[in-house]
C-alpha atoms as a PDB file:
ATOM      1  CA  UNK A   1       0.000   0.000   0.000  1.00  0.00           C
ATOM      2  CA  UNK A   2       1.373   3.418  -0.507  1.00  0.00           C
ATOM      3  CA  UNK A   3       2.232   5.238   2.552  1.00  0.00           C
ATOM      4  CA  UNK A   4       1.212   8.909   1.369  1.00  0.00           C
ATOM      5  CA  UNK A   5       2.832  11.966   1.412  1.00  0.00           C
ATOM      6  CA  UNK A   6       6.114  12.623   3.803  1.00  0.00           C
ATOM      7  CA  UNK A   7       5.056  13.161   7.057  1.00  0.00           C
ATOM      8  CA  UNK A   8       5.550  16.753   8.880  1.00  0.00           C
ATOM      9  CA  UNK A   9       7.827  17.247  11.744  1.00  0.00           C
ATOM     10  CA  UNK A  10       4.442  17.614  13.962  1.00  0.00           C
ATOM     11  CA  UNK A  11       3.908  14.132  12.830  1.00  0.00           C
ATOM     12  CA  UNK A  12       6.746  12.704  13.254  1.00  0.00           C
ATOM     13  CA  UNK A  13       7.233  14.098  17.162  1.00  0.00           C
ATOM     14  CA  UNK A  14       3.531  13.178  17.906  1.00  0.00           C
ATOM     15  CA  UNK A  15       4.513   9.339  16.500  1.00  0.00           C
ATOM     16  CA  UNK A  16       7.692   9.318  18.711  1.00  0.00           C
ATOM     17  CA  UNK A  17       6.244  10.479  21.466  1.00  0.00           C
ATOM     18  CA  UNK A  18       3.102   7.728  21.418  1.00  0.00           C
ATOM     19  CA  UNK A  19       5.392   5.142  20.219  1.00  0.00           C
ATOM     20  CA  UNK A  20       8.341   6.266  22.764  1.00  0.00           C
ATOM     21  CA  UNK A  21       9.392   2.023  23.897  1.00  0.00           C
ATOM     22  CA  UNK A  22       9.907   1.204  20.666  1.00  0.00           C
ATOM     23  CA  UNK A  23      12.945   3.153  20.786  1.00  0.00           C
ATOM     24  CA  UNK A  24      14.632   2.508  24.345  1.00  0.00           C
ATOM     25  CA  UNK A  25      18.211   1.633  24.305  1.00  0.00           C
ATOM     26  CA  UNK A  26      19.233  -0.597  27.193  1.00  0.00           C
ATOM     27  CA  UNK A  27      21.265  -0.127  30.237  1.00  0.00           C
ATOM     28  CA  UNK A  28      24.919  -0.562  29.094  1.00  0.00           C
ATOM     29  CA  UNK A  29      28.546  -0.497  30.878  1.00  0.00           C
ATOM     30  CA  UNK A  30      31.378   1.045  30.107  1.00  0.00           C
ATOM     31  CA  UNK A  31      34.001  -2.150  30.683  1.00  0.00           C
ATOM     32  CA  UNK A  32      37.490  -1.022  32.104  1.00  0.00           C
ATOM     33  CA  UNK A  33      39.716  -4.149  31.794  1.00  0.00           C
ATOM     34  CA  UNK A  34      43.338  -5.229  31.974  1.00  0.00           C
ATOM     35  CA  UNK A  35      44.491  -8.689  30.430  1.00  0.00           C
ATOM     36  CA  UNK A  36      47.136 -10.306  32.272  1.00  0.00           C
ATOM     37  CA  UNK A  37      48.224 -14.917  31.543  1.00  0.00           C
ATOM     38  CA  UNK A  38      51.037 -16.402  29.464  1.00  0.00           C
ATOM     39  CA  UNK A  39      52.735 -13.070  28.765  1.00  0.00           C
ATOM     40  CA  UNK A  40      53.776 -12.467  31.807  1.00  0.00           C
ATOM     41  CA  UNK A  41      54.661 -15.564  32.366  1.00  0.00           C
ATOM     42  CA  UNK A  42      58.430 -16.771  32.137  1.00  0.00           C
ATOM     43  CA  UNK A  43      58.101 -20.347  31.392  1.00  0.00           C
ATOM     44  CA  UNK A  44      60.891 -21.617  28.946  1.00  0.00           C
ATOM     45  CA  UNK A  45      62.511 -24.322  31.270  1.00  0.00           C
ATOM     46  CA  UNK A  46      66.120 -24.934  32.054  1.00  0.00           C
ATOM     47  CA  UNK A  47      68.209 -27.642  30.506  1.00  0.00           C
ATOM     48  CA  UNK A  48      68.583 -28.372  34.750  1.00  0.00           C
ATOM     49  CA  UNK A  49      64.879 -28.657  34.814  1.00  0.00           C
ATOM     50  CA  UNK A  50      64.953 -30.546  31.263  1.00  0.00           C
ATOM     51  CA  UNK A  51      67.157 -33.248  32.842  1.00  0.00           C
ATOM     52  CA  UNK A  52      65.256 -33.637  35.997  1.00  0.00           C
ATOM     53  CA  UNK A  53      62.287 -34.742  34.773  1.00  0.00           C
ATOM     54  CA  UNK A  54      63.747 -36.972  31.797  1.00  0.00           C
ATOM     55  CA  UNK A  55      65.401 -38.864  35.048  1.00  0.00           C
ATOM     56  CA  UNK A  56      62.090 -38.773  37.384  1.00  0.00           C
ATOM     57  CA  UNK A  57      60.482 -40.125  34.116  1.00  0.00           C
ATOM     58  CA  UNK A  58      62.838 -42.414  32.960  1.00  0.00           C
ATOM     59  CA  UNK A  59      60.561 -45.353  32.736  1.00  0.00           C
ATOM     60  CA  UNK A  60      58.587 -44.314  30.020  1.00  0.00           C
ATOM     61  CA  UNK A  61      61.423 -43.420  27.721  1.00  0.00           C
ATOM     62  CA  UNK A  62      63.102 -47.348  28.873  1.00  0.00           C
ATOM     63  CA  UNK A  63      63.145 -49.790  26.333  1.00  0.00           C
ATOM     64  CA  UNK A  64      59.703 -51.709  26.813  1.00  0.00           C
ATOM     65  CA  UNK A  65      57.422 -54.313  25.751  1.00  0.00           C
ATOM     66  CA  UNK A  66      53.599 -52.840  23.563  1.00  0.00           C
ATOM     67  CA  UNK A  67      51.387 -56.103  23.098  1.00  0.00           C
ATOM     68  CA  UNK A  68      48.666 -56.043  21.268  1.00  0.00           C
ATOM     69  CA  UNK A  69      45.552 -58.002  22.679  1.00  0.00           C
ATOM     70  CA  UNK A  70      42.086 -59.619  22.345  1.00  0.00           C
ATOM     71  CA  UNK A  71      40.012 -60.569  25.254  1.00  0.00           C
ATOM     72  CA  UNK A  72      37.045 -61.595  26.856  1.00  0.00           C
ATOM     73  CA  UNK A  73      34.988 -61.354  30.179  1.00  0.00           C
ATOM     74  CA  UNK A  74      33.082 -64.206  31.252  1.00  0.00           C
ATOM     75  CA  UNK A  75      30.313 -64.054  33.833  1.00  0.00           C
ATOM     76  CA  UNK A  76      31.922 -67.179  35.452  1.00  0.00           C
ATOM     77  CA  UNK A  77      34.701 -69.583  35.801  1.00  0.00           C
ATOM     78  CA  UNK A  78      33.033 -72.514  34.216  1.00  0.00           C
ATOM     79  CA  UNK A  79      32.264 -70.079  31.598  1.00  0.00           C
ATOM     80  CA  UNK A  80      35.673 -68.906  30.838  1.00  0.00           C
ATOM     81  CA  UNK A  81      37.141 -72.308  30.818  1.00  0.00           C
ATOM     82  CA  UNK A  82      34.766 -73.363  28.017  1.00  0.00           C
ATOM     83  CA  UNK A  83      35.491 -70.209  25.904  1.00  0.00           C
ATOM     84  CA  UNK A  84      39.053 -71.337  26.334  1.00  0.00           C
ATOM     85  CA  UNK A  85      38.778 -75.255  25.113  1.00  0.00           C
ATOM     86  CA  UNK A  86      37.271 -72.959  21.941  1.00  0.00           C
ATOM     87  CA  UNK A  87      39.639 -70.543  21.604  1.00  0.00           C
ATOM     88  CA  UNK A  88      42.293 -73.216  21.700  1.00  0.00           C
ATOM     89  CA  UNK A  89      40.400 -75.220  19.418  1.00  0.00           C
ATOM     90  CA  UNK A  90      39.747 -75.329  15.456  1.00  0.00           C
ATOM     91  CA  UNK A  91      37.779 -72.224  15.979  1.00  0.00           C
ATOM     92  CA  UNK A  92      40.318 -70.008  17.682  1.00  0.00           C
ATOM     93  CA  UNK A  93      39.611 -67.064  19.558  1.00  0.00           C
ATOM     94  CA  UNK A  94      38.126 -64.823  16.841  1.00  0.00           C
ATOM     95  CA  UNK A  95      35.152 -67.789  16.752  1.00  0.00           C
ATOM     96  CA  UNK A  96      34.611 -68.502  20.313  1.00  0.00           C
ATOM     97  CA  UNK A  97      34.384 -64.990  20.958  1.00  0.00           C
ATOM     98  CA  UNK A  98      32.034 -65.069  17.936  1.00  0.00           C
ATOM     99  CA  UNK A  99      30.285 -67.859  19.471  1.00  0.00           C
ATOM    100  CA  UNK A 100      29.975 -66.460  23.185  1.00  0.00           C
ATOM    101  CA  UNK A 101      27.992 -63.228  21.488  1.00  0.00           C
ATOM    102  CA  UNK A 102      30.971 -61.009  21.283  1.00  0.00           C
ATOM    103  CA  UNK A 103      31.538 -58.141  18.383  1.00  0.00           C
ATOM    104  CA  UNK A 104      34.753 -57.968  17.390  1.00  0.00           C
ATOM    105  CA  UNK A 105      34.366 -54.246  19.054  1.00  0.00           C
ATOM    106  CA  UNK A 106      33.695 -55.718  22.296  1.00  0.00           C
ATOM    107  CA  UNK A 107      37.322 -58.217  22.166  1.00  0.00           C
ATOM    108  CA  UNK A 108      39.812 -56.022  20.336  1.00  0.00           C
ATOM    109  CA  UNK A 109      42.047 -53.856  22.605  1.00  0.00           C
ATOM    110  CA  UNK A 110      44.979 -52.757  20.402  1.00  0.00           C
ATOM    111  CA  UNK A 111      48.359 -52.013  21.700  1.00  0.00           C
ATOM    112  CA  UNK A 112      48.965 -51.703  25.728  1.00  0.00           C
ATOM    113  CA  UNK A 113      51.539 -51.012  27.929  1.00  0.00           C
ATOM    114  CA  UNK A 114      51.999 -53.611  30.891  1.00  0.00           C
ATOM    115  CA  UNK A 115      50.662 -50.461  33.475  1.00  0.00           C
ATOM    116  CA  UNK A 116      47.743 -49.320  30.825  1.00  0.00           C
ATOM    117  CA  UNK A 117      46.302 -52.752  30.757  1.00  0.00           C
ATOM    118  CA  UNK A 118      46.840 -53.092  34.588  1.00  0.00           C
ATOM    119  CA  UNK A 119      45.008 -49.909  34.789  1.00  0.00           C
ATOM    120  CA  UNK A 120      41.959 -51.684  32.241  1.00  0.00           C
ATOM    121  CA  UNK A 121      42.269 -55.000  33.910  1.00  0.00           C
ATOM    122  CA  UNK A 122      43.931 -55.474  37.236  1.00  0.00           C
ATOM    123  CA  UNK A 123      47.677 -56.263  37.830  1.00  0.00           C
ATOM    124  CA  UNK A 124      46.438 -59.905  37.940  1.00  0.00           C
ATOM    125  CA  UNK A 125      45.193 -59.553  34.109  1.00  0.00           C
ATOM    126  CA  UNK A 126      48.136 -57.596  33.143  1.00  0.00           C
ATOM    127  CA  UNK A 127      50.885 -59.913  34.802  1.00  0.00           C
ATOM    128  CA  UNK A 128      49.116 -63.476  32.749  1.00  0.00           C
ATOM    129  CA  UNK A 129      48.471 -61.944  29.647  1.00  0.00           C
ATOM    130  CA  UNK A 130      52.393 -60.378  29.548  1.00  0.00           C
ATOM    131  CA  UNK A 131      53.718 -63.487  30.260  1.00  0.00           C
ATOM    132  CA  UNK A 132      52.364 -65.333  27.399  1.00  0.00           C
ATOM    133  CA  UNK A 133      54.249 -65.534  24.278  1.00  0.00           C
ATOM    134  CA  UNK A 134      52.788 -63.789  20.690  1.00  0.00           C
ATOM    135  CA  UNK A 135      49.443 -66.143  20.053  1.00  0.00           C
ATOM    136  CA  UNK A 136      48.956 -67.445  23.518  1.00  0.00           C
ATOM    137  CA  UNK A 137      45.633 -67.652  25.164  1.00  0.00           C
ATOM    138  CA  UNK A 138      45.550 -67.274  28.602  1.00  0.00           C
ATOM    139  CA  UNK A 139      43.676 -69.339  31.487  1.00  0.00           C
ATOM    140  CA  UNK A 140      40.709 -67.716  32.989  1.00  0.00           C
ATOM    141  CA  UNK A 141      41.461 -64.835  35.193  1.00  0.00           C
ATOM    142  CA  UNK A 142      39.583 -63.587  37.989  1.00  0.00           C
ATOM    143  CA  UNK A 143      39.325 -59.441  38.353  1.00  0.00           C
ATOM    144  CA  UNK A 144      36.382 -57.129  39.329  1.00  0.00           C
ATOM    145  CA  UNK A 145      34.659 -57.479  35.872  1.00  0.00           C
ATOM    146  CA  UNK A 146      34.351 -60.901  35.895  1.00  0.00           C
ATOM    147  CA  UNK A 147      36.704 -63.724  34.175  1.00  0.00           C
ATOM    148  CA  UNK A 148      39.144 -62.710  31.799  1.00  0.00           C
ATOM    149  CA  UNK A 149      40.582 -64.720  28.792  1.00  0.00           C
ATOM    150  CA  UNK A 150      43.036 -62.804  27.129  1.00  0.00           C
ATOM    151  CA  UNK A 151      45.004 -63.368  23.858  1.00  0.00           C
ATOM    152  CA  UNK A 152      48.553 -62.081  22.715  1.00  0.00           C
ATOM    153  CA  UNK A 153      47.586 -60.625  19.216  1.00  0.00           C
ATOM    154  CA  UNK A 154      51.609 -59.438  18.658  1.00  0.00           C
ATOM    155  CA  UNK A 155      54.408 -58.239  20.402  1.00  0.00           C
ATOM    156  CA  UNK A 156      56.386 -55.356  19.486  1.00  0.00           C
ATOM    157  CA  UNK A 157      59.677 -54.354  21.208  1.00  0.00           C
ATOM    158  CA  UNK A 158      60.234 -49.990  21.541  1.00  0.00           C
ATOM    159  CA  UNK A 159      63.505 -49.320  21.782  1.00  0.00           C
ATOM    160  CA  UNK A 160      65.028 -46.764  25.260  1.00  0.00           C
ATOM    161  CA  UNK A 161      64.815 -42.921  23.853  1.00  0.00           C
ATOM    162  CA  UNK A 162      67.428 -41.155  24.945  1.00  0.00           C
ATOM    163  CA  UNK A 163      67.053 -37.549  26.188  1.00  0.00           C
ATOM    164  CA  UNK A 164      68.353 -36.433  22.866  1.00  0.00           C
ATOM    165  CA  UNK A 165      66.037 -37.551  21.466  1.00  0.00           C
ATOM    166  CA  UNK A 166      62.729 -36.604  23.664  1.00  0.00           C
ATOM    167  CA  UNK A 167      64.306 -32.887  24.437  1.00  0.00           C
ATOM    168  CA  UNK A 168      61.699 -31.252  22.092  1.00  0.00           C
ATOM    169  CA  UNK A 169      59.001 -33.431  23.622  1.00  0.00           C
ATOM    170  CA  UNK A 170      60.354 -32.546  27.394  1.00  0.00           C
ATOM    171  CA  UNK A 171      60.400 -28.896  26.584  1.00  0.00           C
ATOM    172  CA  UNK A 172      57.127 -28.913  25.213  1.00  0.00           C
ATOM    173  CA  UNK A 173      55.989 -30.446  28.394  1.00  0.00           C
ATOM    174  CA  UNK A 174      57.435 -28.565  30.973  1.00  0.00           C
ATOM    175  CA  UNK A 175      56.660 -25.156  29.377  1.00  0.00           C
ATOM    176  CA  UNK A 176      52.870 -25.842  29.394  1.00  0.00           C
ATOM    177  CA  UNK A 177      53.354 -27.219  33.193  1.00  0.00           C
ATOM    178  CA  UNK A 178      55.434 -24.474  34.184  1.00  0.00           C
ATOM    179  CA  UNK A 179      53.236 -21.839  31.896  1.00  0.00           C
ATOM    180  CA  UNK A 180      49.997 -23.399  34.052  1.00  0.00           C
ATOM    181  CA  UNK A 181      51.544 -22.981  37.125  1.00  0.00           C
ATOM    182  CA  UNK A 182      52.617 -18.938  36.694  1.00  0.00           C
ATOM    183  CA  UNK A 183      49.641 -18.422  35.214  1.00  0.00           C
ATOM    184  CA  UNK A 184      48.055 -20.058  38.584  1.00  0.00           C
ATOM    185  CA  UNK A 185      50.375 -18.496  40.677  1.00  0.00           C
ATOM    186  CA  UNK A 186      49.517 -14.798  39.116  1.00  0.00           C
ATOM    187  CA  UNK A 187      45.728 -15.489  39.481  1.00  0.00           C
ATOM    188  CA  UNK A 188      46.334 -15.741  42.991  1.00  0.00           C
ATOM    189  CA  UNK A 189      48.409 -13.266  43.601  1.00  0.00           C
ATOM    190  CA  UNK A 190      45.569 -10.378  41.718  1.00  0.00           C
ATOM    191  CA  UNK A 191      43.170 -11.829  43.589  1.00  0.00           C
ATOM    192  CA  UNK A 192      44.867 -12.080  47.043  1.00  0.00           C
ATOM    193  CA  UNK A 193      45.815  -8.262  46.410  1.00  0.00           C
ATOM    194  CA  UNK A 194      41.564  -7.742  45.597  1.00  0.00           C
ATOM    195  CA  UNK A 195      41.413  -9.539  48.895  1.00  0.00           C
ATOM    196  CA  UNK A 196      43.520  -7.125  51.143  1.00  0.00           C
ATOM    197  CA  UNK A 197      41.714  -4.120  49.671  1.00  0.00           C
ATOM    198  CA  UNK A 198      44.012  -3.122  46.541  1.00  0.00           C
ATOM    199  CA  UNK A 199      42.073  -0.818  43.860  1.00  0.00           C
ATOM    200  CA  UNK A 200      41.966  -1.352  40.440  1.00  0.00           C
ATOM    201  CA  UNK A 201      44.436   1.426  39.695  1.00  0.00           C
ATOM    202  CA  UNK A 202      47.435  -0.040  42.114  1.00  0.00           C
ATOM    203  CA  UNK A 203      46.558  -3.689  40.894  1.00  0.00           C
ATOM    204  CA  UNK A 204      47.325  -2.545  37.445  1.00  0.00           C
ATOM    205  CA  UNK A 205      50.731  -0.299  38.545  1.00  0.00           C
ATOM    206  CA  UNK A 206      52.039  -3.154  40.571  1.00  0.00           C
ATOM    207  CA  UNK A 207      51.678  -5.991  37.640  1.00  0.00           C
ATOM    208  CA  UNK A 208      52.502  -3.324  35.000  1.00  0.00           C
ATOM    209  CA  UNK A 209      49.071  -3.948  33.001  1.00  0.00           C
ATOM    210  CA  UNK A 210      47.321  -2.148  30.206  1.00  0.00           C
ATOM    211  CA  UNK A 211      44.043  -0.565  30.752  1.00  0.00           C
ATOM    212  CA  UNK A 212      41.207  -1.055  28.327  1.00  0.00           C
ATOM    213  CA  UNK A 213      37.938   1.094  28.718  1.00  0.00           C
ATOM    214  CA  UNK A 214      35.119   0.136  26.211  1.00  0.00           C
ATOM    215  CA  UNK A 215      32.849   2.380  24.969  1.00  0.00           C
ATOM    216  CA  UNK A 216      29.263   2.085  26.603  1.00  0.00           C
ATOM    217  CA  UNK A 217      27.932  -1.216  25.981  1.00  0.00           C
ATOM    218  CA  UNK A 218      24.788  -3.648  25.815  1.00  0.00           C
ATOM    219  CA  UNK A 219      25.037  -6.696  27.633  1.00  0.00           C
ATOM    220  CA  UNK A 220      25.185  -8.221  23.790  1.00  0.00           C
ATOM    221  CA  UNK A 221      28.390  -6.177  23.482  1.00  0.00           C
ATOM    222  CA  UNK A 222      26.658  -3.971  21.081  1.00  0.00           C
ATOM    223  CA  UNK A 223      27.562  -0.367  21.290  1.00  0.00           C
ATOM    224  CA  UNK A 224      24.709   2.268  20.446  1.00  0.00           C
ATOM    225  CA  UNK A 225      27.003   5.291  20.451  1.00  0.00           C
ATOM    226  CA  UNK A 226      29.417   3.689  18.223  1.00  0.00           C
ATOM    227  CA  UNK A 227      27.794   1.205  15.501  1.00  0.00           C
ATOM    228  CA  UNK A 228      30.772   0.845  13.876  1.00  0.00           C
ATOM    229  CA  UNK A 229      32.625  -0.712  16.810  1.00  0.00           C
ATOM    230  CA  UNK A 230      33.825  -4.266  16.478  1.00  0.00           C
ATOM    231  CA  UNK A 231      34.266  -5.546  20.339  1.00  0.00           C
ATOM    232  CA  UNK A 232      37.837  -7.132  20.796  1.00  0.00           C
ATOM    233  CA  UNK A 233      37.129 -11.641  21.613  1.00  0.00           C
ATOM    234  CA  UNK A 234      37.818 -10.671  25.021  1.00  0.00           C
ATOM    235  CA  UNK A 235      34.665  -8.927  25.874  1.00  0.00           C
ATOM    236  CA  UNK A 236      32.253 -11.488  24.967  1.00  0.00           C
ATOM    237  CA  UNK A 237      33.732 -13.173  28.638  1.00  0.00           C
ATOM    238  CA  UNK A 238      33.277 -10.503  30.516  1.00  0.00           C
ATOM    239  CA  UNK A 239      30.004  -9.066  29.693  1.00  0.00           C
ATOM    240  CA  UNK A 240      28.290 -11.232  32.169  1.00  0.00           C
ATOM    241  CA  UNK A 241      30.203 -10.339  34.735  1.00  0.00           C
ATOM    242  CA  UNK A 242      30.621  -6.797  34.044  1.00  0.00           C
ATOM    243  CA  UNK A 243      25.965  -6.317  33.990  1.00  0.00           C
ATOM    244  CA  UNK A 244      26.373  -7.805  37.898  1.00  0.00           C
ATOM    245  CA  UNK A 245      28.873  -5.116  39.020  1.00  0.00           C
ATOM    246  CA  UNK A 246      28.708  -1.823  39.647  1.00  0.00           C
ATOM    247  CA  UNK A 247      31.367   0.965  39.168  1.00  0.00           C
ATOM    248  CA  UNK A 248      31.205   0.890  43.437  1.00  0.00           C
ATOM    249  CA  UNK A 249      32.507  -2.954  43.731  1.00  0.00           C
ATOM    250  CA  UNK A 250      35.699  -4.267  43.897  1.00  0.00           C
ATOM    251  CA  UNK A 251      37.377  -5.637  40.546  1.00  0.00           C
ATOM    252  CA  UNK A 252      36.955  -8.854  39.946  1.00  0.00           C
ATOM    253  CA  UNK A 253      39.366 -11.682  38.644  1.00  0.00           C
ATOM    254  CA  UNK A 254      37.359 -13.356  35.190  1.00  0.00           C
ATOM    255  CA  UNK A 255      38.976 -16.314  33.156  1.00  0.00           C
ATOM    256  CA  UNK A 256      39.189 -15.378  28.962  1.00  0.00           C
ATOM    257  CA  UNK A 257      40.942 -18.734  28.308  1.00  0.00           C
ATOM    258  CA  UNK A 258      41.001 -21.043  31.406  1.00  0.00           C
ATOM    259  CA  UNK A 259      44.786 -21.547  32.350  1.00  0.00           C
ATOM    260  CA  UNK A 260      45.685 -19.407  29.633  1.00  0.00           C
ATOM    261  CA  UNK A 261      44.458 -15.119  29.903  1.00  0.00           C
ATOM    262  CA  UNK A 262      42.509 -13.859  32.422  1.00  0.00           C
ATOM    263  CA  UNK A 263      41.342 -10.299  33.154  1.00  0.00           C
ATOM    264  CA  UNK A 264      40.999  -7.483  36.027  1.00  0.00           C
ATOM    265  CA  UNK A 265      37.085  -6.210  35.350  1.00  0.00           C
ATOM    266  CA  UNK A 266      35.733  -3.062  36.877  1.00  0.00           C
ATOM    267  CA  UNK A 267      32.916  -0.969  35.701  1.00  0.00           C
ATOM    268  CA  UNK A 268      33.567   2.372  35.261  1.00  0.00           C
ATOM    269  CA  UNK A 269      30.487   3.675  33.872  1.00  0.00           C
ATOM    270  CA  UNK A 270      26.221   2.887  34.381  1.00  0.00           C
ATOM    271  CA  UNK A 271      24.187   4.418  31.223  1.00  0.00           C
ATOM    272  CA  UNK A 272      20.449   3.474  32.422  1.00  0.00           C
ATOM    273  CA  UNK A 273      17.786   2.698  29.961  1.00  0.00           C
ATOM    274  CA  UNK A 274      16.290   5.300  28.125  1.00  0.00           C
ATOM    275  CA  UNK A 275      14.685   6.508  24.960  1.00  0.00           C
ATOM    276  CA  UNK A 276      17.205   7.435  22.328  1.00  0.00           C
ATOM    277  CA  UNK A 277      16.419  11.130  21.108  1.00  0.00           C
ATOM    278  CA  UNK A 278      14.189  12.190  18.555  1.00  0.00           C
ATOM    279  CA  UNK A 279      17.123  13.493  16.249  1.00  0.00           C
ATOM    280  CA  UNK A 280      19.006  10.042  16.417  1.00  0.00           C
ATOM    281  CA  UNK A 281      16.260   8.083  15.503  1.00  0.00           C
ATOM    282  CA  UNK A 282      14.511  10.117  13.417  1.00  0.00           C
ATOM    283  CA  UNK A 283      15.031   8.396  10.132  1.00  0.00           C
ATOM    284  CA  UNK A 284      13.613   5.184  11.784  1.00  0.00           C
ATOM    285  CA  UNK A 285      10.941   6.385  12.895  1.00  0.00           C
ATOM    286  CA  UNK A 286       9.853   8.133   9.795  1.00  0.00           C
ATOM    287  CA  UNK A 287       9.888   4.643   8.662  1.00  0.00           C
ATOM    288  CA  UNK A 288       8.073   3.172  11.567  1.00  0.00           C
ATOM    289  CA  UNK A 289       5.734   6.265  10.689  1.00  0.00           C
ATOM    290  CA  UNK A 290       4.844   5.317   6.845  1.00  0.00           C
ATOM    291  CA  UNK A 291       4.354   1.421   7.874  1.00  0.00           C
ATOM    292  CA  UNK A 292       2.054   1.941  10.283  1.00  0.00           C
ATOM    293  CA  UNK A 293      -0.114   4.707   7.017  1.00  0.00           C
ATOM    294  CA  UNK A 294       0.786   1.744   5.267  1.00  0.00           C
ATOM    295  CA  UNK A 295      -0.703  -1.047   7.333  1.00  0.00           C
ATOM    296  CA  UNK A 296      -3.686   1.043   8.224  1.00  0.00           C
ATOM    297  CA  UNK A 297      -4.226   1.589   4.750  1.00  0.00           C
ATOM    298  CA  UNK A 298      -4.410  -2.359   4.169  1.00  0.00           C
ATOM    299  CA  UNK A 299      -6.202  -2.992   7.090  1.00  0.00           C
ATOM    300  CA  UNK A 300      -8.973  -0.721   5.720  1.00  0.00           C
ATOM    301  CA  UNK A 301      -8.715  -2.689   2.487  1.00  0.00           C
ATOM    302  CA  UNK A 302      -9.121  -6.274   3.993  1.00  0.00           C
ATOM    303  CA  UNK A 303     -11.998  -5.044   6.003  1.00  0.00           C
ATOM    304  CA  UNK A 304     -13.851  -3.563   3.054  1.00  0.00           C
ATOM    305  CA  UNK A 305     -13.406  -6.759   1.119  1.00  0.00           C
ATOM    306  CA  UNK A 306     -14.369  -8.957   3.972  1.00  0.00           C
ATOM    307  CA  UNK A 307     -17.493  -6.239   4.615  1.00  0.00           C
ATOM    308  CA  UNK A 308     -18.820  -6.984   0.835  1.00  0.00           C
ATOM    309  CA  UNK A 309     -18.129 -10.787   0.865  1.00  0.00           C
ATOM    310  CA  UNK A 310     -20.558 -10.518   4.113  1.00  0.00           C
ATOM    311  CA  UNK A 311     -23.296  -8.341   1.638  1.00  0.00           C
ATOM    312  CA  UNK A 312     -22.964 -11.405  -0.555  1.00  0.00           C
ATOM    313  CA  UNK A 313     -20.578 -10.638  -2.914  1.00  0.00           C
ATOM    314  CA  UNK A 314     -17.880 -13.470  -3.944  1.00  0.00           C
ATOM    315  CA  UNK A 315     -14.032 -13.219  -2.467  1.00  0.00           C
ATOM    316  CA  UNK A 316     -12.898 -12.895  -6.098  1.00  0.00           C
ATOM    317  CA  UNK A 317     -15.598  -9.856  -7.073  1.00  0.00           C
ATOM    318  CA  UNK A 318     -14.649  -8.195  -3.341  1.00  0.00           C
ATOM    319  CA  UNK A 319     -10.815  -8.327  -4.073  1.00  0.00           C
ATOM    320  CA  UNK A 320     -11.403  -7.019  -7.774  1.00  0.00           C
END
C-alpha cells in the first residue's frame, strides 16, 4: 500500500512520542579491563629442569614391551574355561568370541603397555596376559569385571629414547606445566591483592598492566554510540560479569581462556535505559511512521473486502 505523502515534523514528534518504547536503548557499561596470563609468564625451562624430569620419568622413555591383545569377560569360571577349550580349538579365539555373542568391538584392545592394561584390567590380568608368548591364550582370570581370557595378538619391542632424542618433547611439556603454574600463581596473587583491599588502579601499577575502557555497551556487546565498533574476543567473557557489578565494587578476577588469559574487570560507567532522542532516531521512525499509514491503509482494504463478501458478494468480485 502506498504510505502517502512525507510526514511533517508535527507528525513525526507526535509518533515518537506515542510510540516512545519502541525506541529505548538498554542499560549498558562502560568495561574497564586489563588482560594479564602467558605473557607475563616466564616459562621456557632450564636444561637443569629438562634433565630432571627426563630422570624422574625415565621409565617411560626405557626400552619396553607394547602387546597387542584380544580378550574376553566371562560371567563365570566354568564359563571362561569353556570359551578357552574354543579358543584353543579349530575355531580359535576370533570364533569362540564369535560364538559367546561377542563383536569384534567388544574383544579387540589394540596395543597396551603392561601399566595401561593393569590400569583396564587389574595387575592380575596384566601380569598373565604379559607373560604369554605372541598367540597365547591365557587361562581364565579372575578381576572385578568378571573372568578374563586374554590373547597375545603381537608383540612389538620400543627401543630406550634417549634424552636427545625426547628434548623437544620434554620442553614442550614442561613449558605448558610451568606456563599453568605462573599463570596459577599470578591469578592468585591479583586476587589475594583484591582480597587485602588493593584498587583497580594499584593492581594494574604493581603488575605493569594495560588498561582497556570500552565504549558504553549492551550486555550483547553492542555499542549504540558507536555502531561501527567491532568488540575485541575478550569482551564477549566478561560481559556477564561486568551487567552484575557496579562501578562501586571491587574488581573482579574473570577467566578469557582457562589456564591461559585472564582479566581485572571493573565498571567504570552505568548508562540506564532510556529513549534514544528524537534526532538520532529520526530516520527510523519516519519509517516506523509510513508502515504503520501503510498497514492502516491495508487494514482498511481487507476489512472492506471482507465487509462486501458478508453483503454477498464473492471473495474474487470483493478483491477485484
Amino acid at each position: 500500500m502506498p504510505a502517502g505523502p512525507a510526514p511533517s515534523e508535527a507528525e513525526i514528534a507526535a509518533w515518537y512520542k506515542a510510540n516512545v518504547s519502541r525506541y529505548i536503548v538498554p542499560e549498558q557499561r562502560v568495561l574497564r579491563y586489563a588482560l594479564f596470563g602467558r605473557e607475563q609468564v616466564q616459562a621456557t625451562p632450564s636444561e637443569a629442569e629438562i634433565q630432571a624430569f627426563y630422570e624422574q620419568n625415565k621409565a617411560a622413555y626405557a626400552a619396553r614391551e607394547a602387546r597387542t591383545f584380544s580378550q574376553a569377560i566371562l560371567p563365570d569360571q566354568k564359563a571362561a574355561q569353556a570359551f578357552v577349550a574354543k579358543a584353543q580349538g579349530p575355531a580359535g579365539f576370533a570364533g569362540a568370541a564369535a560364538q559367546a555373542g561377542f563383536a569384534p568391538k567388544d574383544t579387540t584392545l589394540g596395543e597396551l603397555t603392561h601399566d595401561v592394561f593393569a590400569k583396564k584390567a587389574s595387575k592380575a590380568v596384566a601380569d598373565a596376559a604379559f607373560a604369554l608368548p605372541a598367540g597365547g591364550i591365557s587361562a581364565p582370570i579372575k578381576a572385578d569385571l568378571g573372568w578374563y581370557v586374554v590373547k597375545v595378538d603381537s608383540v612389538r619391542s620400543v627401543a630406550a629414547r634417549p634424552l636427545a632424542a625426547v628434548h623437544a618433547e620434554i620442553v614442550d611439556a614442561l613449558t605448558r606445566q610451568k606456563a599453568e603454574e605462573g599463570v596459577a600463581e599470578l591469578v592468585t596473587t591479583v586476587e589475594d591483592a583484591i582480597s587485602n583491599g588493593s584498587s583497580f588502579d594499584e593492581i594494574v601499577r604493581a603488575q605493569k598492566l594495560a588498561v582497556v575502557l570500552t565504549p558504553p555497551l549492551t550486555n550483547a556487546g553492542a555499542a549504540p554510540e558507536q555502531p561501527d565498533y567491532h568488540a575485541p574476543p575478550e569482551v564477549a567473557a566478561l560481559l556477564k560479569s561486568a551487567f552484575q557489578l557496579s562501578p562501586d565494587d571491587d574488581p573482579t578476577v574473570e577467566a578469557v581462556k582457562p589456564n591461559e588469559r585472564y582479566a581485572l574487570l571493573g565498571v567504570a560507567k552505568i548508562v540506564a535505559a532510556a529513549p534514544a532522542p528524537l534526532a538520532k532516531v529520526r530516520e527510523q521512525v519516519v519509517r516506523d511512521l509510513l508502515a504503520d499509514r501503510a498497514a492502516k491503509k491495508a487494514k482498511a482494504v481487507a476489512d472492506a473486502i471482507v465487509a462486501k463478501v458478508k453483503d454477498g458478494a464473492t471473495l474474487a468480485a470483493a478483491v477485484a
